[in-house]
C-alpha atoms as a PDB file:
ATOM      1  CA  UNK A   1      82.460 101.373  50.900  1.00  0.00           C
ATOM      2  CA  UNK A   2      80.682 101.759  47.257  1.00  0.00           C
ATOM      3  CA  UNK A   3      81.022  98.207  46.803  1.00  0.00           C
ATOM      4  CA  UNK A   4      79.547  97.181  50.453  1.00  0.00           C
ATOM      5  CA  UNK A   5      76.893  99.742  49.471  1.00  0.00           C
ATOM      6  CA  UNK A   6      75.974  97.947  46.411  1.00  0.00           C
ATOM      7  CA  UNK A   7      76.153  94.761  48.007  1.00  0.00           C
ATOM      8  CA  UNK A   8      72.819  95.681  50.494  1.00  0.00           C
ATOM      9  CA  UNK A   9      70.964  97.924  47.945  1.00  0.00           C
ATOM     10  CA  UNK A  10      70.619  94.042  45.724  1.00  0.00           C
ATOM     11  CA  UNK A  11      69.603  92.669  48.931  1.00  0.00           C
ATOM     12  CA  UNK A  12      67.332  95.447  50.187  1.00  0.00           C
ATOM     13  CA  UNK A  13      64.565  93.457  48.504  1.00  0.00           C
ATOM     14  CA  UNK A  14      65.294  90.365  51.518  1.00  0.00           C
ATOM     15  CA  UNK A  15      65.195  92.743  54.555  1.00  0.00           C
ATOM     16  CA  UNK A  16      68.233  94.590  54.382  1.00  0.00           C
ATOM     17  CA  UNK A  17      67.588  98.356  53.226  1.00  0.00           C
ATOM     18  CA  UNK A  18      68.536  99.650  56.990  1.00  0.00           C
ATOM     19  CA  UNK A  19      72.201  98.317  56.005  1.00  0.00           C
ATOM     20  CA  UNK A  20      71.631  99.467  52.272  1.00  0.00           C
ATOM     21  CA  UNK A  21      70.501 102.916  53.336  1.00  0.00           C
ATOM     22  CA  UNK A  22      73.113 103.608  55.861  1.00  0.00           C
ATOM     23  CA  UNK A  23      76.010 102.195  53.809  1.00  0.00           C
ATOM     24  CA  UNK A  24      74.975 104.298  50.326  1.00  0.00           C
ATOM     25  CA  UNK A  25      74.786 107.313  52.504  1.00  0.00           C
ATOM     26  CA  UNK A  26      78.697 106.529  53.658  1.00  0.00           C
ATOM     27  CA  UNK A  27      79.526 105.644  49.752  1.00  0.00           C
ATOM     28  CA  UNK A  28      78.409 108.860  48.728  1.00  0.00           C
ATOM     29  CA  UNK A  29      79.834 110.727  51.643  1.00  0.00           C
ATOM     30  CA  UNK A  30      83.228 109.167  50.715  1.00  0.00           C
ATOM     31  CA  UNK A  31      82.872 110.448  47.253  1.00  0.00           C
ATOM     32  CA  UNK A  32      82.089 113.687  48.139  1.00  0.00           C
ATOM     33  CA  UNK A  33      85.183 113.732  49.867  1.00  0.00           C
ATOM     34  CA  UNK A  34      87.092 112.275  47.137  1.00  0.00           C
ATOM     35  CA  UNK A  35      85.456 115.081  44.870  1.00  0.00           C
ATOM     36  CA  UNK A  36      83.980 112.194  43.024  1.00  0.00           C
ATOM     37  CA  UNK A  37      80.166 114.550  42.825  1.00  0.00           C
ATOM     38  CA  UNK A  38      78.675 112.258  40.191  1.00  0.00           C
ATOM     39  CA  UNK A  39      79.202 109.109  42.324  1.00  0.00           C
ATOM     40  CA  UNK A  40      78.013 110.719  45.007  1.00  0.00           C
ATOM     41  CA  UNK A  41      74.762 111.606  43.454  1.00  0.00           C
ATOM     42  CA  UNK A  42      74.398 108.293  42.400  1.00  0.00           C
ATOM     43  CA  UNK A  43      74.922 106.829  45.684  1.00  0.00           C
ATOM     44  CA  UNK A  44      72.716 109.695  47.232  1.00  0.00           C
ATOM     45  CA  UNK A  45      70.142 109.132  44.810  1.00  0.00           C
ATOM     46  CA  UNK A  46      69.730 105.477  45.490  1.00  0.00           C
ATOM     47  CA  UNK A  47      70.056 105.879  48.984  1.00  0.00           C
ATOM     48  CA  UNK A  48      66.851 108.122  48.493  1.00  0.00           C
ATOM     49  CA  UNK A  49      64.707 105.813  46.889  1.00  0.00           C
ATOM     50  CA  UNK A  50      65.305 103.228  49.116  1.00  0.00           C
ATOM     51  CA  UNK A  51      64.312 105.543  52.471  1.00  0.00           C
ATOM     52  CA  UNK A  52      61.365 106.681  50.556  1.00  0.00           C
ATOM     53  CA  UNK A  53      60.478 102.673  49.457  1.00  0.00           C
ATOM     54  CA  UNK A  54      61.292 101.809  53.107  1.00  0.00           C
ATOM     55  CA  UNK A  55      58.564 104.113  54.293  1.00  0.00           C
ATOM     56  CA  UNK A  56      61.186 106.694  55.990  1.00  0.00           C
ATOM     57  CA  UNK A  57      59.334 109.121  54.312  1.00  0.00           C
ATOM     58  CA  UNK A  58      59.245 113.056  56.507  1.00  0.00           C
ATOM     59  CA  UNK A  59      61.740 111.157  58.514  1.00  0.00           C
ATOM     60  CA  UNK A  60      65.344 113.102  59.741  1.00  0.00           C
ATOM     61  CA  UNK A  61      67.165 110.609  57.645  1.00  0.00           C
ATOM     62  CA  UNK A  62      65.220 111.414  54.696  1.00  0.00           C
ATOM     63  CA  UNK A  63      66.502 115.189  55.261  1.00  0.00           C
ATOM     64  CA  UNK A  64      69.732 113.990  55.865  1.00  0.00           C
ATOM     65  CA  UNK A  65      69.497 112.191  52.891  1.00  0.00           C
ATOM     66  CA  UNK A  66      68.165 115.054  50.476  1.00  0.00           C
ATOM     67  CA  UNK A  67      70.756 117.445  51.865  1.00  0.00           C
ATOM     68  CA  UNK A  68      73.587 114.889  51.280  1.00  0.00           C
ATOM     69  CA  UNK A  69      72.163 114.561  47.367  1.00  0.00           C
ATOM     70  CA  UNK A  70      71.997 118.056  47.049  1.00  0.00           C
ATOM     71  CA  UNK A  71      74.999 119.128  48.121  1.00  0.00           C
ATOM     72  CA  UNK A  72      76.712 116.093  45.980  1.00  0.00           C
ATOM     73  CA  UNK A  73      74.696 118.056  43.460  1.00  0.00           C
ATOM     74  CA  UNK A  74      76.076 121.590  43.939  1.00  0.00           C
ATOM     75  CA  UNK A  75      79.490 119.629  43.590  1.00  0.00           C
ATOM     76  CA  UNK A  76      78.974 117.851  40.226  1.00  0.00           C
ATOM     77  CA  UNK A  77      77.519 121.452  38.773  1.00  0.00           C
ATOM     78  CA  UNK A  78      73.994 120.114  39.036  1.00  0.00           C
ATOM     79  CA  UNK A  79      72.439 123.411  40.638  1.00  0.00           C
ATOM     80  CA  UNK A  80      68.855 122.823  39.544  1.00  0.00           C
ATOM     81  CA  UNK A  81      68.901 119.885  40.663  1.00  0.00           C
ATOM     82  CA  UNK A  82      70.829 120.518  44.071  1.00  0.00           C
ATOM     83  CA  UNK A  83      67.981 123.674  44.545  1.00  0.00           C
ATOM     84  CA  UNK A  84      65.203 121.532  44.288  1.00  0.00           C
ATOM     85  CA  UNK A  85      66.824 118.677  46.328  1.00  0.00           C
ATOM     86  CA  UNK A  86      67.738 120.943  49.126  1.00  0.00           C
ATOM     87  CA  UNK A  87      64.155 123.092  48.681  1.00  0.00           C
ATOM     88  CA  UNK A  88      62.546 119.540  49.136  1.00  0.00           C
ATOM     89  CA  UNK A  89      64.849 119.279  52.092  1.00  0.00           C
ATOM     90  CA  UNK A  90      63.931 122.841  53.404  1.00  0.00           C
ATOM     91  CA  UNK A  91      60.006 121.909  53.293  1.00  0.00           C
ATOM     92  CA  UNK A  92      60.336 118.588  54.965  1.00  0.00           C
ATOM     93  CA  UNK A  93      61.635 120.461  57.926  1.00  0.00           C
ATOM     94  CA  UNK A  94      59.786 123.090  58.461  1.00  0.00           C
ATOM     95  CA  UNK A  95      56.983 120.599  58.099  1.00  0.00           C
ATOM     96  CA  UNK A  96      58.584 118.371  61.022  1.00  0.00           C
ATOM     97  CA  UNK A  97      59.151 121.568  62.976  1.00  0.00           C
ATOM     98  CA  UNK A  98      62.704 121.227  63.162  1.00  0.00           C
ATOM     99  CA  UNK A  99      64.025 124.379  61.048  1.00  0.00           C
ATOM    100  CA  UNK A 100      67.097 124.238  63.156  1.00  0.00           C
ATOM    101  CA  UNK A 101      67.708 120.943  62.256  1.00  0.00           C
ATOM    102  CA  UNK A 102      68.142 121.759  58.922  1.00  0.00           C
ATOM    103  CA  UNK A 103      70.854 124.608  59.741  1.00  0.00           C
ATOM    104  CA  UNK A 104      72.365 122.492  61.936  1.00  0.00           C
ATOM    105  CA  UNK A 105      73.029 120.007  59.088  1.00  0.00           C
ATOM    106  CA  UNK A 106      73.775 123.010  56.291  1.00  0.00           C
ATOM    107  CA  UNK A 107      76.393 124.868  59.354  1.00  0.00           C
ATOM    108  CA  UNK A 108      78.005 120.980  59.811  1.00  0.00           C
ATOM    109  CA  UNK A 109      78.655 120.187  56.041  1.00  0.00           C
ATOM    110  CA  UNK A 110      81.877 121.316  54.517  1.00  0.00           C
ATOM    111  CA  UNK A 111      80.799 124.116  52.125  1.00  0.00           C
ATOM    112  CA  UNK A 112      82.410 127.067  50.533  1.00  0.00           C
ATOM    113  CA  UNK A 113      82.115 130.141  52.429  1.00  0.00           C
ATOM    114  CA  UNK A 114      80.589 131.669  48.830  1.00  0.00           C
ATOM    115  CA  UNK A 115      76.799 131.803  49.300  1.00  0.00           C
ATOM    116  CA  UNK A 116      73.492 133.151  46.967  1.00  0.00           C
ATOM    117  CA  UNK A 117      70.688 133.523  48.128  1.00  0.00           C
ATOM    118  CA  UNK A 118      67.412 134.175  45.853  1.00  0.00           C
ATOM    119  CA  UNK A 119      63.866 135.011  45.795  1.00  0.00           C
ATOM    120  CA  UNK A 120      60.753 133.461  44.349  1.00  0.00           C
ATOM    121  CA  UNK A 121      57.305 133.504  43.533  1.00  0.00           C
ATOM    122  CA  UNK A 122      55.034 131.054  44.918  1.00  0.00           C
ATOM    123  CA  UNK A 123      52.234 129.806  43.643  1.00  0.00           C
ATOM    124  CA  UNK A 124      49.905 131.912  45.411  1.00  0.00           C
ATOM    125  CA  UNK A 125      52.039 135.214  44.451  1.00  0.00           C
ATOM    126  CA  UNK A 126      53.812 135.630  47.270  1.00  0.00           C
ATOM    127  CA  UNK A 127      57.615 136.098  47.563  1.00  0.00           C
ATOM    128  CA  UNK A 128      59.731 134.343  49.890  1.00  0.00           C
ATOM    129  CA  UNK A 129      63.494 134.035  50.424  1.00  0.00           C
ATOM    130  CA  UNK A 130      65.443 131.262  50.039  1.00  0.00           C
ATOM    131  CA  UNK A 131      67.834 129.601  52.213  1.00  0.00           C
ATOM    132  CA  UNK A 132      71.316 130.442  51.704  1.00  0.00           C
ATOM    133  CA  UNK A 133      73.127 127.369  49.526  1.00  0.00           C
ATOM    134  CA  UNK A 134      76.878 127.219  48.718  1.00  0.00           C
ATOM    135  CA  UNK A 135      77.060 128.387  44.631  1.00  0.00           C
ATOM    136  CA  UNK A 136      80.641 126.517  44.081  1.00  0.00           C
ATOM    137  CA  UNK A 137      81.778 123.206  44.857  1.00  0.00           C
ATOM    138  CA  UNK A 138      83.616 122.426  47.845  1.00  0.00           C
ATOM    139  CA  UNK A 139      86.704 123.663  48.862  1.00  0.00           C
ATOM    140  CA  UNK A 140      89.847 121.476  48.048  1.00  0.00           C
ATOM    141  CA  UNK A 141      88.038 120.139  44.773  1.00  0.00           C
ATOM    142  CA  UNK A 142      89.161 121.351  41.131  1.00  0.00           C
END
């Protein structure tokens, strides 16, 4: 799969980031599985830049992207970056109206039963709570 997905992201450039999208979302799907987190994020990652480049930008996949990334995140002990990943995912849909998108993704995913959940400031002073995300990496991986 990883070497299929590399195959379309070099020929994105010629018309082919639908293939190169959907194929490094599988790659890094597969090595989340494999508990292979820093693969993942890199597949996840470029799979990112190439719906944003492709103009999917507030799109579903481009939630289902940022969750995949930050969860691969979580996994490979990257929790600032997996809290603003999944924060980024958070905003996108509430801003697309489809909050229970979001859970329906998060309740779907293989996570730990461990949660945290935390409070912060906004800009404008405000507290708010944050979404529940898994604070250990996936059950079944060392």
């Amino acid at each position: 799969m990883a070497e299929l997905a590399r195959h379309f992201v070099a020929l994105a450039p010629a018309g082919e980031a639908a293939k190169a999208i959907r194929y490094s979302l599988a790659a890094g799907a597969v090595s989340s599985r494999m508990c292979a987190f820093e693969d993942a994020v890199l597949h996840d990652a470029r799979c990112l830049s190439l719906v944003e480049e492709d103009g999917g930008a507030g799109s579903e996949r481009h939630c289902d992207v940022l969750i995949a990334l930050g969860e691969a995140q979580l996994g490979a002990g990257r929790s600032a970056e997996a809290a603003h990943s999944l924060e980024r995912a958070a905003e996108l849909a509430r801003a697309r109206g489809s909050g229970g998108l979001l859970a329906a993704r998060r309740s779907a995913s293989p996570g730990p039963a461990n949660t945290s959940s935390a409070s912060r400031t906004s800009a404008d002073g405000s507290r708010r709570r944050r979404a529940r995300w898994p604070r250990t990496t996936r059950r079944g991986c060392a």
